[in-house]
Protein backbone atom coordinates (compact mmCIF):
# COMPACT_ATOMS: atom_id res chain seq x y z
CA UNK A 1 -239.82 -78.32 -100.49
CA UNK A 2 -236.26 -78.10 -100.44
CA UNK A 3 -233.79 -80.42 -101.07
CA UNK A 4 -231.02 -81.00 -98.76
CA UNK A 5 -227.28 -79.97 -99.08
CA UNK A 6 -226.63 -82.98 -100.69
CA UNK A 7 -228.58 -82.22 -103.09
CA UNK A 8 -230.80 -84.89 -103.03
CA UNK A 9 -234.85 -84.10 -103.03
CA UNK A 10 -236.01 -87.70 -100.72
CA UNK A 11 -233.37 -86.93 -98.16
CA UNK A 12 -233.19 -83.80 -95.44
CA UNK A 13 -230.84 -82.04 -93.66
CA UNK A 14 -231.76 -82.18 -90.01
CA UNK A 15 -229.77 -79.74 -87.28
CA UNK A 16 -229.53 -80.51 -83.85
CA UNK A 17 -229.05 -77.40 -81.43
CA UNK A 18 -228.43 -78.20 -77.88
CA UNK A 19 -231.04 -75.40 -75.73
CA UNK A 20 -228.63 -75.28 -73.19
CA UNK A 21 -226.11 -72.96 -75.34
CA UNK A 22 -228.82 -71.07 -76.29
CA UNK A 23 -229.57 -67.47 -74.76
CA UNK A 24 -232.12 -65.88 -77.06
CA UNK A 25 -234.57 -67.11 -80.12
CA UNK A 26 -235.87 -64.63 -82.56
CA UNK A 27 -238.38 -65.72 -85.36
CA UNK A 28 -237.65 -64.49 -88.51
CA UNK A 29 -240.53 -66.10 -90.21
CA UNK A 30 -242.94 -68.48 -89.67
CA UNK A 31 -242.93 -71.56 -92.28
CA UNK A 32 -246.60 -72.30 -93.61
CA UNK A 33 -247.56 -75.72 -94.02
CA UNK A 34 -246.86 -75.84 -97.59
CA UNK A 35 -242.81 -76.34 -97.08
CA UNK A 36 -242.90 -78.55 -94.20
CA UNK A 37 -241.81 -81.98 -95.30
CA UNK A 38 -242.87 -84.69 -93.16
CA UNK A 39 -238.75 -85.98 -91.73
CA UNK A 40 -237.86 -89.68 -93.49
CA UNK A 41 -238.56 -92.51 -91.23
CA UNK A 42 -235.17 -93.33 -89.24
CA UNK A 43 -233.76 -97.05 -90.32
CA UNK A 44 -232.98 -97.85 -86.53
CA UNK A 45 -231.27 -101.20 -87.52
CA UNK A 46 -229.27 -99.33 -90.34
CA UNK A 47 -228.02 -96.72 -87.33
CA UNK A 48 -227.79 -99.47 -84.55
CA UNK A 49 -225.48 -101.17 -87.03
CA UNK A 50 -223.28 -98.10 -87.86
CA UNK A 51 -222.85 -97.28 -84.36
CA UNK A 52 -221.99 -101.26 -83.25
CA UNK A 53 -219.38 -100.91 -85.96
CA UNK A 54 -218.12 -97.61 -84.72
CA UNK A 55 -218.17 -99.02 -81.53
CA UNK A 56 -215.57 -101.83 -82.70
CA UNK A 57 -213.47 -99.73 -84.52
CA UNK A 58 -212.51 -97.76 -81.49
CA UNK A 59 -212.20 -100.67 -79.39
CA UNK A 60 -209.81 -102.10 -82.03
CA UNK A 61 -208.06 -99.01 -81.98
CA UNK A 62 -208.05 -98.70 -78.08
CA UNK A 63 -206.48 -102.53 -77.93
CA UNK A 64 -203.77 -101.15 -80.81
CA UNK A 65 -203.05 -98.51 -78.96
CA UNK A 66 -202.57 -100.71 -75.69
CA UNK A 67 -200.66 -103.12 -77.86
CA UNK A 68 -197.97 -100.27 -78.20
CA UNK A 69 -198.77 -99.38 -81.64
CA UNK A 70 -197.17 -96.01 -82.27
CA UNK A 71 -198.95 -92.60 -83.66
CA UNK A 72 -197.49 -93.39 -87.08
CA UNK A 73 -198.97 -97.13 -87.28
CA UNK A 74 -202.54 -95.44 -85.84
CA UNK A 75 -202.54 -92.37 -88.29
CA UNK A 76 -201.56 -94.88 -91.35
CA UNK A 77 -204.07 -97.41 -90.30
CA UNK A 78 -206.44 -94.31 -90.21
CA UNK A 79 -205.55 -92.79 -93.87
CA UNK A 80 -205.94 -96.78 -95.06
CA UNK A 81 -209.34 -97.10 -93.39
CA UNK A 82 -211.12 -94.21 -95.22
CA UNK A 83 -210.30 -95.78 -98.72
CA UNK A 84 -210.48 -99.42 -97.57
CA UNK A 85 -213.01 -100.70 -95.56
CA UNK A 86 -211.39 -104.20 -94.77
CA UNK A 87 -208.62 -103.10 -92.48
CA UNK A 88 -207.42 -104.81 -89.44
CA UNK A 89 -205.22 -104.92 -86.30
CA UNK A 90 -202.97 -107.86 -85.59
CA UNK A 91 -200.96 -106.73 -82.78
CA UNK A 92 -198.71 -104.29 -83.94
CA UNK A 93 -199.42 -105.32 -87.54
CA UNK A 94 -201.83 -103.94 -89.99
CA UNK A 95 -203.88 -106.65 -92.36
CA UNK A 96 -205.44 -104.86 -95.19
CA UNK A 97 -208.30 -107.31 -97.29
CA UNK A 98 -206.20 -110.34 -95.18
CA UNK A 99 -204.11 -110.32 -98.08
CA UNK A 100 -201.17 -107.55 -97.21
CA UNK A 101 -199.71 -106.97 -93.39
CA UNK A 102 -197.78 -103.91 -92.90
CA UNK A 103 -195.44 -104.46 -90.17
CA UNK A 104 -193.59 -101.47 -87.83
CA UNK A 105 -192.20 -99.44 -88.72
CA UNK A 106 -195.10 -98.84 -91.63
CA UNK A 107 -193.00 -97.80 -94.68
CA UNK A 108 -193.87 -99.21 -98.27
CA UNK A 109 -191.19 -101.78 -97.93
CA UNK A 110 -192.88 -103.07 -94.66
CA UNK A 111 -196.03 -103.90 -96.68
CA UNK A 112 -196.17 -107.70 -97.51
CA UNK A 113 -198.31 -110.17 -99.18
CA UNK A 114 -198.47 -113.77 -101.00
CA UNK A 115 -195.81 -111.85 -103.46
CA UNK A 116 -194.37 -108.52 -103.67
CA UNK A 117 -195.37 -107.76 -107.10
CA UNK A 118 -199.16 -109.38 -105.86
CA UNK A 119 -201.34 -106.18 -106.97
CA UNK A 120 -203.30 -106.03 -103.38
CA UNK A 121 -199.31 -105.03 -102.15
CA UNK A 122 -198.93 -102.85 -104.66
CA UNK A 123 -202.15 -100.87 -104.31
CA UNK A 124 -201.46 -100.76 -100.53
CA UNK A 125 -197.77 -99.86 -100.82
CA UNK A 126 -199.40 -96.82 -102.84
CA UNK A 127 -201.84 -95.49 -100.13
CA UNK A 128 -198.76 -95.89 -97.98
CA UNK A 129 -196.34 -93.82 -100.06
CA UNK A 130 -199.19 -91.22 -100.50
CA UNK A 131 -199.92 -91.07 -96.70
CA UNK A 132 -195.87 -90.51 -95.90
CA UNK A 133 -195.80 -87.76 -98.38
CA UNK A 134 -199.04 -85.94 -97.01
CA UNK A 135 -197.55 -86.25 -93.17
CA UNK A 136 -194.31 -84.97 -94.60
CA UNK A 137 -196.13 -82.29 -96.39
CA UNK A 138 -197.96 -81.33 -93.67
CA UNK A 139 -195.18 -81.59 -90.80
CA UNK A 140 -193.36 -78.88 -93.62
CA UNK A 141 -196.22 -76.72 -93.41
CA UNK A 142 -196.53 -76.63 -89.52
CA UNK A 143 -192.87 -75.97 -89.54
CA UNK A 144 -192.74 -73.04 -91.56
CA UNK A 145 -196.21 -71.46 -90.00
CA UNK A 146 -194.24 -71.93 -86.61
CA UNK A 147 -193.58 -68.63 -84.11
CA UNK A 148 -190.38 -70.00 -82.92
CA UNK A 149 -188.80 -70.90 -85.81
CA UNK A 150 -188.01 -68.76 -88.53
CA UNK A 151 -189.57 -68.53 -91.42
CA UNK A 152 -187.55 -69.83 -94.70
CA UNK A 153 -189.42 -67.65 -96.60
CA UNK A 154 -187.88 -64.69 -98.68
């Protein structure tokens, strides 16, 4: 019995290898029937949810897109959605818990709620000040790894 990478001893890791890719198999060793653990049962309503909600997301996010929404308002609405669940599009607008709407063009001072000091627009205004300087970080980094630009590096 081993647990999986998680960690966790009821739950296992299960890998998926598509044949097709596949050009030769060599056993190392066969595993005796004392470490085969019978696979959990699959909670098809728990996955049939996930994947309706997955499926919604990306329509939401196909419609924002159509809407006109630029990459900044998507990747923002993106770095918002892994910390808060409740996150929604409203046109071009962002609602976040239906309590703060981030309007174009999605800076900290575009984030608005019930009252500015309300601590939803606060906590938002946050993730939104952390996401600019991780896209500003990062647009510093692809700069200076770039070949046709030189490097400011001594």
């Amino acid at each position: 019995n081993s647990a999986s990478s998680s960690g966790k001893a009821n739950v296992s890791d299960i890998r998926m290898v598509n044949l097709n890719f596949v050009s030769e198999l060599t056993v190392k060793k066969e595993a005796g029937s004392s470490q085969l653990t019978p696979p959990q049962p699959l909670n098809t309503e728990k996955l049939n949810t996930r994947a309706k909600q997955n499926i919604d997301e990306r329509q939401r996010l196909a419609a924002a897109i159509s809407a006109g929404v630029s990459h900044d308002g998507i990747r923002l609405f993106l770095a918002i959605r892994k910390t808060i669940d409740d996150v929604t599009w409203q046109g071009k607008n962002i609602i976040v818990m239906n309590q703060v709407t981030i309007v174009p063009p999605y800076r900290p001072e575009n984030c608005k709620g019930k009252s500015d000091s309300d601590a939803s627009v606060l906590h938002v205004r946050k993730i939104v000040e952390k996401h600019l300087r991780d896209q500003q970080k990062q647009s510093q980094g692809t700069r200076q790894t770039s070949p046709t630009q030189p490097s400011t590096k001594a």
